[in-house]
C-alpha atoms as a PDB file:
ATOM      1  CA  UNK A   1     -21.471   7.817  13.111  1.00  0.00           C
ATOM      2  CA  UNK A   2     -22.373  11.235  12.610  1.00  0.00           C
ATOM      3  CA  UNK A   3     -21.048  12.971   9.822  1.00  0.00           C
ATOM      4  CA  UNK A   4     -20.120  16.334  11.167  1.00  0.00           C
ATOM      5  CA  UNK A   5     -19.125  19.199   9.463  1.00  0.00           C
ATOM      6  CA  UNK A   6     -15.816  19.601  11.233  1.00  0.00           C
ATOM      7  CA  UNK A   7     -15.255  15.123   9.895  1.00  0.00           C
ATOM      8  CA  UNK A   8     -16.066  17.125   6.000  1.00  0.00           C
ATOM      9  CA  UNK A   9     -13.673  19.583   7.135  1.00  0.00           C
ATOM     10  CA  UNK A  10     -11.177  16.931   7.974  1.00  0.00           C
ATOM     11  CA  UNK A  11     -11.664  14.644   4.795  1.00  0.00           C
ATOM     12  CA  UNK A  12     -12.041  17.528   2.402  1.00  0.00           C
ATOM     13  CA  UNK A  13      -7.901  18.914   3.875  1.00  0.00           C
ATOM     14  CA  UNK A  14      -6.682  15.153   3.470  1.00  0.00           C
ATOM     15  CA  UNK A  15      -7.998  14.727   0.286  1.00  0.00           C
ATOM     16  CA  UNK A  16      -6.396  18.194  -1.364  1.00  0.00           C
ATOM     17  CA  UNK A  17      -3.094  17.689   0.185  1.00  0.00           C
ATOM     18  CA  UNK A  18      -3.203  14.238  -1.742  1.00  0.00           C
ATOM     19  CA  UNK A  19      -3.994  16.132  -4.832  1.00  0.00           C
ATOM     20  CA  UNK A  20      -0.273  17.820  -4.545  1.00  0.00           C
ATOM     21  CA  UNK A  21       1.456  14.503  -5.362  1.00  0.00           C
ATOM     22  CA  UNK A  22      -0.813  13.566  -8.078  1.00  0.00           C
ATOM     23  CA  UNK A  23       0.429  15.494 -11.418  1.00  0.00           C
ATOM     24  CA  UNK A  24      -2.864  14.306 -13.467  1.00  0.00           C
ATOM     25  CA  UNK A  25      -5.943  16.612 -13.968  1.00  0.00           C
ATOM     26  CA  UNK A  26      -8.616  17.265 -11.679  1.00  0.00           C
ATOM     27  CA  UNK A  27     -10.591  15.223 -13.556  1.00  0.00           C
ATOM     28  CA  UNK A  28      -8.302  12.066 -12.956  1.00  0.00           C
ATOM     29  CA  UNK A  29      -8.066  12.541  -9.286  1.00  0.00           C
ATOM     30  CA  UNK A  30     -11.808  12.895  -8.927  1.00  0.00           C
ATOM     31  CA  UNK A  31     -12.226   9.718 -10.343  1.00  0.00           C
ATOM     32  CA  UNK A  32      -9.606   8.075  -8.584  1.00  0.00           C
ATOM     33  CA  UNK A  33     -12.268   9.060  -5.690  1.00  0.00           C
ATOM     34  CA  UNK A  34     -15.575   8.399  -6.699  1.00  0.00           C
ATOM     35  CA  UNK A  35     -16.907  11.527  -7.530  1.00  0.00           C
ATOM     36  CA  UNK A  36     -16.815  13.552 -10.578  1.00  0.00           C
ATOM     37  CA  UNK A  37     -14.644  16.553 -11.424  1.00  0.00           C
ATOM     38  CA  UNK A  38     -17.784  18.801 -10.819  1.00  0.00           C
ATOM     39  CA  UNK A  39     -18.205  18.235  -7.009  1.00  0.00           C
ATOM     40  CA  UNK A  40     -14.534  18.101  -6.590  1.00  0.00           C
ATOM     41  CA  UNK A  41     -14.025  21.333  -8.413  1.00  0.00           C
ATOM     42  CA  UNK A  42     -16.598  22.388  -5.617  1.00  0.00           C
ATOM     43  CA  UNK A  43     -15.128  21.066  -2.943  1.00  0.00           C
ATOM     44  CA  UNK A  44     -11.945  22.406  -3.848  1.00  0.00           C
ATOM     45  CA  UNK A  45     -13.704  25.958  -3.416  1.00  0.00           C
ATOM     46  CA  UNK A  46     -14.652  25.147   0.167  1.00  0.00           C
ATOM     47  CA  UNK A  47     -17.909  23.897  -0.330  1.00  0.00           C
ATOM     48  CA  UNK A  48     -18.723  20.581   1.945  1.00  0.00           C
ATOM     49  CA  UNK A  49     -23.048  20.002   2.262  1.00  0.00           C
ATOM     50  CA  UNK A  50     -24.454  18.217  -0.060  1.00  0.00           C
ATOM     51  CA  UNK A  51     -21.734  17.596  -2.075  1.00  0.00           C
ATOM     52  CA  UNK A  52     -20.925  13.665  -1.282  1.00  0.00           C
ATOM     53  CA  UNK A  53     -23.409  10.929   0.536  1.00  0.00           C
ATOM     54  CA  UNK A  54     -22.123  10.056   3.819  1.00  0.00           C
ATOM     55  CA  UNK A  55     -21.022   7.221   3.316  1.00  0.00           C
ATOM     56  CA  UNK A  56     -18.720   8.513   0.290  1.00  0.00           C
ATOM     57  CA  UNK A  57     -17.514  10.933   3.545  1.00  0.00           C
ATOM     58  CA  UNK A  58     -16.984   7.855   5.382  1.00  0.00           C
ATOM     59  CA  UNK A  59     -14.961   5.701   2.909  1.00  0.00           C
ATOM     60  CA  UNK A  60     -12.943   8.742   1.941  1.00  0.00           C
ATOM     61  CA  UNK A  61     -12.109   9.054   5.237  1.00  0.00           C
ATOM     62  CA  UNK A  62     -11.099   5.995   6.263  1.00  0.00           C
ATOM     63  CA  UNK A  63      -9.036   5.389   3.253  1.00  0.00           C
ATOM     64  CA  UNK A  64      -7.208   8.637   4.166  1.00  0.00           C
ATOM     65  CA  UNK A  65      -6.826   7.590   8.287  1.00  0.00           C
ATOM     66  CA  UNK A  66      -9.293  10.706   8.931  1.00  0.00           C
ATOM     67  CA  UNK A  67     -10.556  10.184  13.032  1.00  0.00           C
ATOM     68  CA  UNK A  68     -11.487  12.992  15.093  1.00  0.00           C
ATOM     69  CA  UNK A  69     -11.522  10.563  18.101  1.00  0.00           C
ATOM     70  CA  UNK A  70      -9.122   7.918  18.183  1.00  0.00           C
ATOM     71  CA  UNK A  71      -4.721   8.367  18.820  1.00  0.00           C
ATOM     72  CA  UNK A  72      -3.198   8.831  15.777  1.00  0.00           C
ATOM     73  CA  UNK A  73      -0.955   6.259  14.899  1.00  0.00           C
ATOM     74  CA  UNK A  74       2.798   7.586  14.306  1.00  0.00           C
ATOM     75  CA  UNK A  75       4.732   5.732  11.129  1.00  0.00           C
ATOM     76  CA  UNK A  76       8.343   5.083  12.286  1.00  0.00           C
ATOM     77  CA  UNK A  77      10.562   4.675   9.525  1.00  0.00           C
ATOM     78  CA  UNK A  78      12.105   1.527  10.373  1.00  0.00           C
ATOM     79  CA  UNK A  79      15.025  -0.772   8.932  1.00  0.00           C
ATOM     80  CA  UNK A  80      11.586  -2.410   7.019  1.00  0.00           C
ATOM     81  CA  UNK A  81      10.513   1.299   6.119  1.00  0.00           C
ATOM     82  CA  UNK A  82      13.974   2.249   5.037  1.00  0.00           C
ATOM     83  CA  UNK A  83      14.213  -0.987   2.563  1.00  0.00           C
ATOM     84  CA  UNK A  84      10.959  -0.823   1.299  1.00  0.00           C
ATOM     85  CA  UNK A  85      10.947   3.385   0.514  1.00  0.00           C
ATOM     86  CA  UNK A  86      14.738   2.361  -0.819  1.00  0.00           C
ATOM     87  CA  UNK A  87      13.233  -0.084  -3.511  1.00  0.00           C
ATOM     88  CA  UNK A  88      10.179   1.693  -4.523  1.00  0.00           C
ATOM     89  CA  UNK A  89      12.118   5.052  -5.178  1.00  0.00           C
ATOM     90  CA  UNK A  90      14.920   3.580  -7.355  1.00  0.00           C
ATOM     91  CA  UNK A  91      11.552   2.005  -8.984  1.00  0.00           C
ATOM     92  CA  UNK A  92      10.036   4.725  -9.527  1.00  0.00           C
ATOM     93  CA  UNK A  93      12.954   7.200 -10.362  1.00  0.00           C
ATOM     94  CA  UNK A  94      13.962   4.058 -13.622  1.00  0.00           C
ATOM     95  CA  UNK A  95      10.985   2.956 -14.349  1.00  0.00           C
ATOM     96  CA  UNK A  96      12.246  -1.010 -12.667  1.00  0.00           C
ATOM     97  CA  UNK A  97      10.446  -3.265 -10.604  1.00  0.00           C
ATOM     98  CA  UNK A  98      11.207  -5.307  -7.462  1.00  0.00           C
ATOM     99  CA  UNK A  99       9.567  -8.025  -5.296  1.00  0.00           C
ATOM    100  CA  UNK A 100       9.355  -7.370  -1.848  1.00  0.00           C
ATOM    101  CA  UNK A 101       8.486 -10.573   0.035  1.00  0.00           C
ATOM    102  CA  UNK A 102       8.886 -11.444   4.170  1.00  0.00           C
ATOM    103  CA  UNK A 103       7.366 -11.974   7.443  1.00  0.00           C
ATOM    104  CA  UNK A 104       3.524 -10.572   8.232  1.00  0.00           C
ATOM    105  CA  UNK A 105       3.273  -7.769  10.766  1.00  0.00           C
ATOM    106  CA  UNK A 106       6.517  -5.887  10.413  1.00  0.00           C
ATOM    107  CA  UNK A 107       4.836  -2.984   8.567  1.00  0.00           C
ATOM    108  CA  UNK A 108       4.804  -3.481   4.772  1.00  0.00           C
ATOM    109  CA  UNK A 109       1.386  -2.299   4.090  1.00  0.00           C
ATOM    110  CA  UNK A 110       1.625   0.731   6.437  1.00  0.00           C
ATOM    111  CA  UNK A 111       5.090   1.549   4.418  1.00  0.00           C
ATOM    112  CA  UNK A 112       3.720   1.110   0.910  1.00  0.00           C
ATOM    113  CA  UNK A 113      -0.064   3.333   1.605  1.00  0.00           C
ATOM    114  CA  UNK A 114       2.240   5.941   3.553  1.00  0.00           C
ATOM    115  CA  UNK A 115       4.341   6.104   0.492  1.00  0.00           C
ATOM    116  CA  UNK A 116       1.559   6.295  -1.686  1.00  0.00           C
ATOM    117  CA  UNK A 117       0.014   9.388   0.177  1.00  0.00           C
ATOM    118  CA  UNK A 118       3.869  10.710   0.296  1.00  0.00           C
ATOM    119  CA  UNK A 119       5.435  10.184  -3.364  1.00  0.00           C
ATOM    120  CA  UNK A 120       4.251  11.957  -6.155  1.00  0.00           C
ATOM    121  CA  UNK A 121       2.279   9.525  -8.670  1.00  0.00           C
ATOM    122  CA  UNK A 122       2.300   6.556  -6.620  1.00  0.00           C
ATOM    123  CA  UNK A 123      -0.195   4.725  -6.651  1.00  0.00           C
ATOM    124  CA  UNK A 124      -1.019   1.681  -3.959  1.00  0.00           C
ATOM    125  CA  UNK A 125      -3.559  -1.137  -4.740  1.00  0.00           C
ATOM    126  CA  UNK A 126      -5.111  -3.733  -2.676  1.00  0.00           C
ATOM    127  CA  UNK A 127      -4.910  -7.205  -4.825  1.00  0.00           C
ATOM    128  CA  UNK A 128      -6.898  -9.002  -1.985  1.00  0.00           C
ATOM    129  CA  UNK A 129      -9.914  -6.595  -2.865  1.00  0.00           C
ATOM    130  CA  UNK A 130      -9.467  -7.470  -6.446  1.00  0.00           C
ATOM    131  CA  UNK A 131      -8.294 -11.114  -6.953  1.00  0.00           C
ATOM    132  CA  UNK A 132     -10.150 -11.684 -10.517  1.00  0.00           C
ATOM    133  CA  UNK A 133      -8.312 -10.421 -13.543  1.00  0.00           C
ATOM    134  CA  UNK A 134     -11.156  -8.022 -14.590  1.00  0.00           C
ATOM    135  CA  UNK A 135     -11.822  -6.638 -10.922  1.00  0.00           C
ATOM    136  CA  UNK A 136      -7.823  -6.074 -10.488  1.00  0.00           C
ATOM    137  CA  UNK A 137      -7.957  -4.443 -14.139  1.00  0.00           C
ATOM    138  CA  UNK A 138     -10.917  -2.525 -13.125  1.00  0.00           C
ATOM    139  CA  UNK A 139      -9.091  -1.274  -9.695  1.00  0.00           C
ATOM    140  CA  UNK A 140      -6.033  -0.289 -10.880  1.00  0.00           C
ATOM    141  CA  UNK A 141      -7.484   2.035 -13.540  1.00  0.00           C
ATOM    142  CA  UNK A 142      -9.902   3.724 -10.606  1.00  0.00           C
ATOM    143  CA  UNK A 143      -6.681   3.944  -8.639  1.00  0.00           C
ATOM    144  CA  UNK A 144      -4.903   5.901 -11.113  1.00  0.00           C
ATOM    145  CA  UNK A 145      -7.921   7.843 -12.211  1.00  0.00           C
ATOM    146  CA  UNK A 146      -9.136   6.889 -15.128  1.00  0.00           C
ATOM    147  CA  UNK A 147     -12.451   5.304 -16.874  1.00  0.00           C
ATOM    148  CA  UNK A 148     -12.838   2.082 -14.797  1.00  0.00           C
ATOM    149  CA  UNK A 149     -16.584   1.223 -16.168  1.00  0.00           C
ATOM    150  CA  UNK A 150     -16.077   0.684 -20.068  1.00  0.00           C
ATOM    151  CA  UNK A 151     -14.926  -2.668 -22.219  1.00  0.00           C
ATOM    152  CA  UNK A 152     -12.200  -4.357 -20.652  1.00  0.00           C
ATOM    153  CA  UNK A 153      -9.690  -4.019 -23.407  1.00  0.00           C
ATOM    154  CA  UNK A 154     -10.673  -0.397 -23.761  1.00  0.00           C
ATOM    155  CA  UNK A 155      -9.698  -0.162 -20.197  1.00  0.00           C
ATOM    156  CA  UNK A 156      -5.973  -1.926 -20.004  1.00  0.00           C
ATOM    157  CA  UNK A 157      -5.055   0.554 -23.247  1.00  0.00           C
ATOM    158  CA  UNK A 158      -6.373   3.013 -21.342  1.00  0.00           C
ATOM    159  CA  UNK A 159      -4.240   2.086 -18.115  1.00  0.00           C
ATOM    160  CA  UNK A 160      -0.990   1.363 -20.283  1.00  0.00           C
ATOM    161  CA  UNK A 161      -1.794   4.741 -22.082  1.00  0.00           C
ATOM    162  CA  UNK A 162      -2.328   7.244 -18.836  1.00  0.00           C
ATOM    163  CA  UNK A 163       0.824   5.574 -17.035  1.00  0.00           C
ATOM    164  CA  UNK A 164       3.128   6.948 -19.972  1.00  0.00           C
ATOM    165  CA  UNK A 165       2.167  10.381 -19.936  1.00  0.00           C
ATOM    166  CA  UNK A 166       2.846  10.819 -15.872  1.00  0.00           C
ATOM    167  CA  UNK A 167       5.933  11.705 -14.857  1.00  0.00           C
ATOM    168  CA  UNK A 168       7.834   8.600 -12.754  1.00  0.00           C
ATOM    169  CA  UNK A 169       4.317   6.843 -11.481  1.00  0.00           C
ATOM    170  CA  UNK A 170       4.355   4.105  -9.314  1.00  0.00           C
ATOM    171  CA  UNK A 171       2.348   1.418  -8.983  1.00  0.00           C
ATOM    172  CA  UNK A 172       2.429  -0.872  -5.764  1.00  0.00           C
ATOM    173  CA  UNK A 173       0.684  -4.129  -5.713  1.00  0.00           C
ATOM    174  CA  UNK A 174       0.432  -5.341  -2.221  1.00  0.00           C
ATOM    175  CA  UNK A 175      -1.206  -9.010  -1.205  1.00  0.00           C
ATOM    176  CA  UNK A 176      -0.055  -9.615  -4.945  1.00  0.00           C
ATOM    177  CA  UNK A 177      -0.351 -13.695  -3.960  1.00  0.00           C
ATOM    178  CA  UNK A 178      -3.663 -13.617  -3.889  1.00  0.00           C
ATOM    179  CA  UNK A 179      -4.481 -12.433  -7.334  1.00  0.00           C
ATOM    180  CA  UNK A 180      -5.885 -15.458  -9.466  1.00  0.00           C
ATOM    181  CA  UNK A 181      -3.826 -16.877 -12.187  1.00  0.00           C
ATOM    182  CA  UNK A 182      -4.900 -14.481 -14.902  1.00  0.00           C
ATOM    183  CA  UNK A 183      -5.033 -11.395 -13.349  1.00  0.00           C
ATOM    184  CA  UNK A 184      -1.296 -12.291 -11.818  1.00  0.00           C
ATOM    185  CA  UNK A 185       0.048 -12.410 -15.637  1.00  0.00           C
ATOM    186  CA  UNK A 186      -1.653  -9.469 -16.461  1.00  0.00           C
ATOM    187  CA  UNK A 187       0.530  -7.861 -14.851  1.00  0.00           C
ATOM    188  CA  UNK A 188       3.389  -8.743 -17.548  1.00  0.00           C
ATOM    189  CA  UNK A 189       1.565  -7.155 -20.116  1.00  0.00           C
ATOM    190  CA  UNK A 190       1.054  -4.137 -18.047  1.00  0.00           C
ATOM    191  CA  UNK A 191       5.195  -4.336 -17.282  1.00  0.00           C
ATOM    192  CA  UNK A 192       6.448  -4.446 -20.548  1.00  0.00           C
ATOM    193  CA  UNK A 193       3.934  -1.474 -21.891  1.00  0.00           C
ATOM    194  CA  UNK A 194       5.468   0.662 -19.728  1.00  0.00           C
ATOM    195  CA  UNK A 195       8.998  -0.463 -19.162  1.00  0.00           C
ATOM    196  CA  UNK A 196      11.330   2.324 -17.665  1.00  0.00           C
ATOM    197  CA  UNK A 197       8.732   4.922 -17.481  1.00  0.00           C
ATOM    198  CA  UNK A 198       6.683   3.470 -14.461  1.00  0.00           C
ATOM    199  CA  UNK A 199       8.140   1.753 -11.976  1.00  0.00           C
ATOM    200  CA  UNK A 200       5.942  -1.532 -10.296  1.00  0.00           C
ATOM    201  CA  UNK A 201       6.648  -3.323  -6.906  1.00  0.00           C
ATOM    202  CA  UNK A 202       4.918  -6.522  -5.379  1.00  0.00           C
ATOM    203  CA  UNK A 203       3.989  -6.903  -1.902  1.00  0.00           C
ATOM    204  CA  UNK A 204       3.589 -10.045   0.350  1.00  0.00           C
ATOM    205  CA  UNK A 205       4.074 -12.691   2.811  1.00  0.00           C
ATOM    206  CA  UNK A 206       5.995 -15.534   2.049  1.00  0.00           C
ATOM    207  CA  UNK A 207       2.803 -16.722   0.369  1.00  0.00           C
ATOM    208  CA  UNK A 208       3.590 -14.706  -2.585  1.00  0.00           C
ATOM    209  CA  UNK A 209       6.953 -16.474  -3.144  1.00  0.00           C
ATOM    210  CA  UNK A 210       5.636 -19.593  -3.086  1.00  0.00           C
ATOM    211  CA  UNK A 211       3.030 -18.511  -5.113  1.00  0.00           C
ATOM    212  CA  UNK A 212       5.672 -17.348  -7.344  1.00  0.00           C
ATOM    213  CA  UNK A 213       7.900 -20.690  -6.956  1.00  0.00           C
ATOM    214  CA  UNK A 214       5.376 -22.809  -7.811  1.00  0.00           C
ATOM    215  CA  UNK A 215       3.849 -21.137 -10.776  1.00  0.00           C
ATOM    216  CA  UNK A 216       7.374 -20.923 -12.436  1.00  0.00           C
ATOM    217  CA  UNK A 217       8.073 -24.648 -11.129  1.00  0.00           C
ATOM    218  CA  UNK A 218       4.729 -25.922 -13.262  1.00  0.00           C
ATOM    219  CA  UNK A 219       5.877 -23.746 -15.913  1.00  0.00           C
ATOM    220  CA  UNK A 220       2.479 -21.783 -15.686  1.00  0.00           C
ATOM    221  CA  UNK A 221       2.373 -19.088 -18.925  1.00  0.00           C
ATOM    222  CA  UNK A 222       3.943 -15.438 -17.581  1.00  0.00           C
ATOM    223  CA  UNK A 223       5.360 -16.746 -14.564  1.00  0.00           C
ATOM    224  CA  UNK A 224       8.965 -17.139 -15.318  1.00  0.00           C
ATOM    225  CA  UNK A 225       8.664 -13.776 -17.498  1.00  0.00           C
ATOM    226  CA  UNK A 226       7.439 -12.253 -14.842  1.00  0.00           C
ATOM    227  CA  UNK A 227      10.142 -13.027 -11.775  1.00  0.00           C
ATOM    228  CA  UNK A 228      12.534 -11.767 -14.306  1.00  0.00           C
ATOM    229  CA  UNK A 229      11.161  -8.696 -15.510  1.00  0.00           C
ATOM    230  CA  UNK A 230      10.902  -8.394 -11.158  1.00  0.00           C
ATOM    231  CA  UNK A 231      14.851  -8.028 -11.114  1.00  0.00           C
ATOM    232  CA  UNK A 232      14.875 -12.537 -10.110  1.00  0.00           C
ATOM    233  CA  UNK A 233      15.082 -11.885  -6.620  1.00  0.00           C
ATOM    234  CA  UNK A 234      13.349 -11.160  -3.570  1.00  0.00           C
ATOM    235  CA  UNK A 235      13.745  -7.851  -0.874  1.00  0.00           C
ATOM    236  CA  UNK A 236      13.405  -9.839   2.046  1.00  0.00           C
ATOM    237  CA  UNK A 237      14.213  -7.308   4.873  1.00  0.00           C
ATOM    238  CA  UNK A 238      14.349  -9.869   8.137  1.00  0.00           C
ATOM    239  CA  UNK A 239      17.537 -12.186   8.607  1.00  0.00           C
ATOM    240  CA  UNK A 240      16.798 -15.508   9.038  1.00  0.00           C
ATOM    241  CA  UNK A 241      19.265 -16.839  11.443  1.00  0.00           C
ATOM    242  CA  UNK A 242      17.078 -17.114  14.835  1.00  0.00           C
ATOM    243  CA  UNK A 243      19.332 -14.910  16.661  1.00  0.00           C
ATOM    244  CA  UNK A 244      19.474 -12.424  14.439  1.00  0.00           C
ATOM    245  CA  UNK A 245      15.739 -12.400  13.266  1.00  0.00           C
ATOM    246  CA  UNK A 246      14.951 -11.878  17.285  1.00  0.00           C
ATOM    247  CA  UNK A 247      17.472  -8.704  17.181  1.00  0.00           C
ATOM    248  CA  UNK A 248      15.771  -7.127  14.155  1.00  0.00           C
ATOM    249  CA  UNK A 249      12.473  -7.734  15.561  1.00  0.00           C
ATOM    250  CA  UNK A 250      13.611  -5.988  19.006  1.00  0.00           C
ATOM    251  CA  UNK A 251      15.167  -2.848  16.898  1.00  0.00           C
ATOM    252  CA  UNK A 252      11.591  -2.647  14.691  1.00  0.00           C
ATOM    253  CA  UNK A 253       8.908  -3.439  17.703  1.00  0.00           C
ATOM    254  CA  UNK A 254      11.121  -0.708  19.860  1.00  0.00           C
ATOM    255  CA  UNK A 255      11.582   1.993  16.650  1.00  0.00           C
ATOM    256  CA  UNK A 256       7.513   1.558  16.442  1.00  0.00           C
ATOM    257  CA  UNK A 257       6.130   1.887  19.441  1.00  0.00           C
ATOM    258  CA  UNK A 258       8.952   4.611  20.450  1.00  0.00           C
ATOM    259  CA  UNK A 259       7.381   6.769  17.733  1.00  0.00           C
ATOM    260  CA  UNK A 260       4.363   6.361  19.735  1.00  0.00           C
ATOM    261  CA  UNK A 261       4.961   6.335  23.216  1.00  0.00           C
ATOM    262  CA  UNK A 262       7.512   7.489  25.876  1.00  0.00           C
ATOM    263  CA  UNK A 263       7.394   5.022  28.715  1.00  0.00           C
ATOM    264  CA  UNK A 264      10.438   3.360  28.225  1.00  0.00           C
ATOM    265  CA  UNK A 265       9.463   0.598  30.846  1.00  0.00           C
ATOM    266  CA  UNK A 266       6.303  -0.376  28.959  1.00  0.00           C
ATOM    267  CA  UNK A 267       7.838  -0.441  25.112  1.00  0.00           C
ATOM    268  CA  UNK A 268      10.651  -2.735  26.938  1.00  0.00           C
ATOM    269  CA  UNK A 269       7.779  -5.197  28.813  1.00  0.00           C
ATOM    270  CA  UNK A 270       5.592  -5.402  25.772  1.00  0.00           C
ATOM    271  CA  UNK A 271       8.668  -6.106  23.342  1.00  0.00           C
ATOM    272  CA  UNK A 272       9.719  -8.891  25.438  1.00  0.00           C
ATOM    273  CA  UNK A 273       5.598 -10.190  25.043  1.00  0.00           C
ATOM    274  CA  UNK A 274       6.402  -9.893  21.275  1.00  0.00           C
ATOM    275  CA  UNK A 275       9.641 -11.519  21.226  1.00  0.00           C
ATOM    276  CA  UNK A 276       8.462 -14.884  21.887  1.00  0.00           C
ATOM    277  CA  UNK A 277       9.361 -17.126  19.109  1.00  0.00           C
ATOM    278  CA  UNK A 278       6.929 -19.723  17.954  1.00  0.00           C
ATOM    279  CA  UNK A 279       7.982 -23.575  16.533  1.00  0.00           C
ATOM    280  CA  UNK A 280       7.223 -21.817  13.075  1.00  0.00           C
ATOM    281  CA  UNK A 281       9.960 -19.787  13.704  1.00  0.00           C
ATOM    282  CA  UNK A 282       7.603 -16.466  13.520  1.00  0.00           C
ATOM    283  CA  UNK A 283       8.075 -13.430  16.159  1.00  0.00           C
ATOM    284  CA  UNK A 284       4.783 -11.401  17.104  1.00  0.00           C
ATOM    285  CA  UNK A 285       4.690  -9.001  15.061  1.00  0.00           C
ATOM    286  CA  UNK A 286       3.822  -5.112  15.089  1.00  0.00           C
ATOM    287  CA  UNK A 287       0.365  -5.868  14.912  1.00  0.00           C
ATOM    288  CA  UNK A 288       0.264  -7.342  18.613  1.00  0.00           C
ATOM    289  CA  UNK A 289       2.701  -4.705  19.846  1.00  0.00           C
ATOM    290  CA  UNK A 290      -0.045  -1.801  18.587  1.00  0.00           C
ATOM    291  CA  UNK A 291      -2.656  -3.935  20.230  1.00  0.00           C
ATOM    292  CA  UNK A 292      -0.697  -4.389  23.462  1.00  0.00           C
ATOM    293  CA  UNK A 293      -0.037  -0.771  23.567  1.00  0.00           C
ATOM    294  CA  UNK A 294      -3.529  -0.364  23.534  1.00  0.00           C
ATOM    295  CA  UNK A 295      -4.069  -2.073  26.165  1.00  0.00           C
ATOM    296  CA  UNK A 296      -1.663  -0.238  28.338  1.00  0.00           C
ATOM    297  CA  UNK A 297      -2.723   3.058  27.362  1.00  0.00           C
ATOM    298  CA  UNK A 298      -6.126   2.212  28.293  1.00  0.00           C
ATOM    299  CA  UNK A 299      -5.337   0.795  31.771  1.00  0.00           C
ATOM    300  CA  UNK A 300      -3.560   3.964  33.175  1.00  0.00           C
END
């Protein structure tokens, strides 16, 4: 891919509208991005050449959805939206936490990075990127901007520290089940630091409860103290009673690609194509329904 001066353009609008919900210093933010407060402090003055490698541009980009080419995929705030947004901003607003755990493909992840990009000092990390306790340790202090590089101790104070002095952060941990054992627990410690002045949410499939289950069945160290300090429940958004799992999966597939399309004969064909329940009991999810949609577009 080229890197084009209009792309520069493009990343270098995303990124500074991001810097409005972010009430840390410039500093802070330019880490949070891989470059130091210098070249953003340039940037911000409307210089682009020669201030980031391309594939900095690139990466930047993609983690901000930047495409000069491709659709641009609409977020629908959905019944899953709506729950999800509902949880993280009492969260955030009391400083709680809350597990949110259900079916893949009805649009957690989109939810929690659009949220992220939305909500002032929210902050959204990948644990699937991270699974070791000093890689998760390491990405969650990048993602909220600070020193990511120095001893590891240094680094949680640091992290426990920073999260105090924002106003209401956020933290969201999605693919939280596939953290290792250690880095999982860390998360207690990270809890009770900075309980009712940052709010923290967990994201997953129903891998993460059983994840959960199991590690408070064996009595594993800071699992137990951990489901309870996450309110002892789960926000599971989609019923399970067949009938009405296949009604809430019609409503979400339909809100989606509505957002995104305005052939009501096509949105109805490919929901029925999605509505096709397997002997697991799983509905094809919104994942498919993009991808069908694709393929539709792309045939007229």
């Amino acid at each position: 891919m080229i890197i084009t001066k209009e792309y520069k353009q493009k990343v270098a609008d995303a990124l500074l509208q991001i810097r409005n919900n972010f009430d840390g210093s410039d500093k802070a933010f330019a880490t949070q991005w891989s470059m130091n407060n210098a070249v953003f402090s340039r940037l911000k003055s409307g210089e682009l050449d020669g201030l980031l490698k391309d594939n900095q541009w690139l990466s930047i980009g993609m983690e901000l959805n930047v495409n000069l080419n491709e659709r641009k995929w609409v977020i629908a705030k959905t019944d899953v939206f709506k729950t999800i947004e509902e949880d993280i901003l009492f969260c955030k607003e009391y400083g709680k936490a809350r597990i949110c755990v259900d079916d893949c493909g009805i649009g957690k992840t989109a939810t929690a990075k659009y949220l992220s990009k939305t909500l002032k000092n929210c902050f959204y990390v990948d644990a699937s990127q991270a699974k070791t306790k000093q890689a998760f340790v390491r990405l969650l202090a990048k993602t909220i901007g600070v020193d990511h590089t120095g001893k590891y101790a240094d680094i949680k104070a640091l992290i426990k520290y920073y999260l105090k002095q924002l106003p209401q952060p956020m933290v969201i941990i999605d693919e939280a089940g596939d953290l290792d054992v250690k880095a999982f627990v860390e998360i207690k410690e990270f809890w009770n630091a900075t309980e009712n002045v940052c709010g923290w949410y967990l994201l997953g499939a129903d891998g993460l409860r059983k994840y959960i289950s199991t590690g408070i069945e064996r009595k594993k160290v800071g699992f137990r103290e951990i489901f309870n300090r996450f309110s002892d429940k789960y926000t599971s958004p989609v019923p399970t009673d067949r009938q009405q799992k296949l009604a809430y999966y019609r409503k979400l597939i339909t809100d989606v690609l509505s957002a995104n399309h305005n052939d009501n004969k096509v949105i109805n064909e490919i929901v029925q194509k999605c509505l096709i329940m397997g002997e697991d009991g799983q509905v094809s999810g919104l994942r498919r329904a993009e991808s069908l949609l694709i393929l539709y577009t792309r045939g007229q």
